[in-house]
C-alpha atoms as a PDB file:
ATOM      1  CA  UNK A   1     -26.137-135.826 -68.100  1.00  0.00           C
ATOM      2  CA  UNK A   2     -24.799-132.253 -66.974  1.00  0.00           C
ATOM      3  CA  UNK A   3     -24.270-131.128 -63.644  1.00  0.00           C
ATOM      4  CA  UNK A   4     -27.120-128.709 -63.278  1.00  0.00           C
ATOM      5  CA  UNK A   5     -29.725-131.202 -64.825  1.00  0.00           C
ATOM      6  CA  UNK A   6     -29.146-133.500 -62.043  1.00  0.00           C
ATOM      7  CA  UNK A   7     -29.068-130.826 -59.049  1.00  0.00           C
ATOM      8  CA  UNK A   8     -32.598-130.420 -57.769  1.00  0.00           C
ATOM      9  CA  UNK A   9     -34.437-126.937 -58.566  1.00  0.00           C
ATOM     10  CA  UNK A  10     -35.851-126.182 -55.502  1.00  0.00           C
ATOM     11  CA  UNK A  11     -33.619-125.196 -52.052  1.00  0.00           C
ATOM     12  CA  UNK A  12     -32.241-127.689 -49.627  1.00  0.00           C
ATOM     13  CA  UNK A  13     -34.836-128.816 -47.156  1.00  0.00           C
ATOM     14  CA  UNK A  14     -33.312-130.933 -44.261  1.00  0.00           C
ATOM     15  CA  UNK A  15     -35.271-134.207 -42.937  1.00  0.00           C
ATOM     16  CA  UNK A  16     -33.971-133.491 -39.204  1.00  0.00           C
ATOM     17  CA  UNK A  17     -35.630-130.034 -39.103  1.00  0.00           C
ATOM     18  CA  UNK A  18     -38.283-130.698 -37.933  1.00  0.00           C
ATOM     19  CA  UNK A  19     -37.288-133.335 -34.399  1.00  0.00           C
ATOM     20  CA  UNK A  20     -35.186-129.699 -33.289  1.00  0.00           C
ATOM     21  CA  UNK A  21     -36.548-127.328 -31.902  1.00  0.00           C
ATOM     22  CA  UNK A  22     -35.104-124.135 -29.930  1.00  0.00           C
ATOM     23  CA  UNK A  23     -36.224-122.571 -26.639  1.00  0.00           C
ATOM     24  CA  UNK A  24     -35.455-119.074 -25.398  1.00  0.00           C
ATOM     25  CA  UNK A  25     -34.660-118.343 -21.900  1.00  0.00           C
ATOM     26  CA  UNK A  26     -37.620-115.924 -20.998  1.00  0.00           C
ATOM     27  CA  UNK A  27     -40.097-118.502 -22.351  1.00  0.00           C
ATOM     28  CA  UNK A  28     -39.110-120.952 -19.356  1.00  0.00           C
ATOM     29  CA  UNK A  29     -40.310-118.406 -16.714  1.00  0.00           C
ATOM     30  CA  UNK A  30     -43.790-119.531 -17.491  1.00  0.00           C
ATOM     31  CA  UNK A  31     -43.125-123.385 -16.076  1.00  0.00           C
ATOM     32  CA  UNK A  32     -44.838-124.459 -13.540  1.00  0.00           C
ATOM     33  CA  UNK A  33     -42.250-126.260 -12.173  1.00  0.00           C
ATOM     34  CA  UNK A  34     -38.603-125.917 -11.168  1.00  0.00           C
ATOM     35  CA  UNK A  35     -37.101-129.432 -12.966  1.00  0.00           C
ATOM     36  CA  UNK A  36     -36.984-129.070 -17.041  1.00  0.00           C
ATOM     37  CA  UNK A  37     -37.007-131.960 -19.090  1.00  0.00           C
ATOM     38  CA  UNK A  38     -38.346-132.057 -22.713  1.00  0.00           C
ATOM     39  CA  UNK A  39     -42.030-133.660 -21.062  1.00  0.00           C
ATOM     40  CA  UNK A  40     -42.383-130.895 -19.422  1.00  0.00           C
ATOM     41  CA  UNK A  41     -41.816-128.296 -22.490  1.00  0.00           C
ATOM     42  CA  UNK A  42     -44.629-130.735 -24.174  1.00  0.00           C
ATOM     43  CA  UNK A  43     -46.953-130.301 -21.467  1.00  0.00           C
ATOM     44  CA  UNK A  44     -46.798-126.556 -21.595  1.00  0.00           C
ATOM     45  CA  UNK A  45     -46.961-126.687 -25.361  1.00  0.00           C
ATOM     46  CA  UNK A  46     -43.995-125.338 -25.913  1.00  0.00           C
ATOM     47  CA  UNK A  47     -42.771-128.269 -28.374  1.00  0.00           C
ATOM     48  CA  UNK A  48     -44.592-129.779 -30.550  1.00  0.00           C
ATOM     49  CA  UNK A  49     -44.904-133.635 -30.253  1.00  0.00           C
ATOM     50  CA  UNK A  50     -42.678-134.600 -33.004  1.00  0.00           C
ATOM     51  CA  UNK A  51     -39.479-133.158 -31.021  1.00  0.00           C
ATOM     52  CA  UNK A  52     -36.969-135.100 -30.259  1.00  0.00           C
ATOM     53  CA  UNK A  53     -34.231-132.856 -29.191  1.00  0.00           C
ATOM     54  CA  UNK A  54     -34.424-129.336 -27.736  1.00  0.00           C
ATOM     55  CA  UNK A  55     -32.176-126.443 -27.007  1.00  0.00           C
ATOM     56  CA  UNK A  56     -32.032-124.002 -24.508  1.00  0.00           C
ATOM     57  CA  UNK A  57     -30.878-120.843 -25.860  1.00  0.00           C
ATOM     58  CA  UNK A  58     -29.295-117.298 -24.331  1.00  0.00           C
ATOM     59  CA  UNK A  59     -32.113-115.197 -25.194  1.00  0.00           C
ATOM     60  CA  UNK A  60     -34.249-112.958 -22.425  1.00  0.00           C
ATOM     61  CA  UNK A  61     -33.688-113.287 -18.822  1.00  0.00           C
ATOM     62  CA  UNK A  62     -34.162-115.902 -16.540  1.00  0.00           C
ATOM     63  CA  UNK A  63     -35.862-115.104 -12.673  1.00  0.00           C
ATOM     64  CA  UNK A  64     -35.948-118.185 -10.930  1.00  0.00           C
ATOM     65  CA  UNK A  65     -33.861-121.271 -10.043  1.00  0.00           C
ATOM     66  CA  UNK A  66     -34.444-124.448 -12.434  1.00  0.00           C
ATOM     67  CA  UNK A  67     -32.771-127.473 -12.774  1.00  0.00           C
ATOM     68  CA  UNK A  68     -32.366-128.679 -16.341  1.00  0.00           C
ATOM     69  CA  UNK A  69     -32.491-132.573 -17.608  1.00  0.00           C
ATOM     70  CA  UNK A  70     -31.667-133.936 -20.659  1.00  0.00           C
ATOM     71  CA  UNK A  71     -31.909-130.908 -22.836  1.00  0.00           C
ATOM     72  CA  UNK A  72     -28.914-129.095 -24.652  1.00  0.00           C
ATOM     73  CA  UNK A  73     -27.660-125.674 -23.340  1.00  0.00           C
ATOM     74  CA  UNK A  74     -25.306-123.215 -24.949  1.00  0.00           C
ATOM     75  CA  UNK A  75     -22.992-121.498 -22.900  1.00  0.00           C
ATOM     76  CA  UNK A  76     -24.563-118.157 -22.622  1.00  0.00           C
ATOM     77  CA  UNK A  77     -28.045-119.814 -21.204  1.00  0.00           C
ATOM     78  CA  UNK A  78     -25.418-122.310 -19.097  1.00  0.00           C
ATOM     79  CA  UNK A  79     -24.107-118.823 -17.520  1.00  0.00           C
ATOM     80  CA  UNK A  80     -27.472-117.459 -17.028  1.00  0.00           C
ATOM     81  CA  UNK A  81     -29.075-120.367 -15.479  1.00  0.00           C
ATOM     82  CA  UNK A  82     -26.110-120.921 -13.265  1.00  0.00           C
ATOM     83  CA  UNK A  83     -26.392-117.251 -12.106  1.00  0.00           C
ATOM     84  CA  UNK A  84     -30.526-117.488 -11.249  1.00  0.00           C
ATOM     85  CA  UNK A  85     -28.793-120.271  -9.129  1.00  0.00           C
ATOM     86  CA  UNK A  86     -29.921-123.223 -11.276  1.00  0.00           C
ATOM     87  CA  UNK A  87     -28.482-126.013 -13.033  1.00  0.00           C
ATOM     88  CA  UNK A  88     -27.635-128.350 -15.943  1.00  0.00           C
ATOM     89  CA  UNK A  89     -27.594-131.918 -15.519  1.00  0.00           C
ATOM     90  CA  UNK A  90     -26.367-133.074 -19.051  1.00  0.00           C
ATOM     91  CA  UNK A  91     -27.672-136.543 -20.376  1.00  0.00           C
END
């Protein structure tokens, strides 16, 4: 059978999509408290449920100090954090 009769019609839809999820900087400003961890982005409905994994993401500006557990950081919301005088405890 030809290559383009066995290639599926419709676009790529990945299984993992929907266990990640992303978080912008400004939206942790609304926490209640000052230690992160994904049960506490559930709580605040900021995650659905389903999540498994979460990242924290250089977008906005951050005001307070918060310590971060067990969720992934990229470098620019590392720096940010670090500078509201913060920090990431990696898993």
């Amino acid at each position: 059978m030809p290559l383009h009769r066995r290639l599926p019609k419709v676009g790529f839809r990945s299984r993992t999509q929907r266990f990640v999820d992303e978080i912008r900087l400004h939206e942790l400003n609304s926490l209640p408290t000052d230690v992160v961890d994904i049960e506490v982005l559930r709580q605040a409905n900021l995650i659905s449920s389903i999540v498994k994994r979460v990242k924290i993401i250089a977008s906005g500006k951050i005001d307070r100090a918060l310590t971060i557990k067990g969720i992934d950081v990229t470098k620019g919301a590392r720096q940010a954090i670090e500078a509201a005088g913060g920090k990431v405890e990696d898993s």
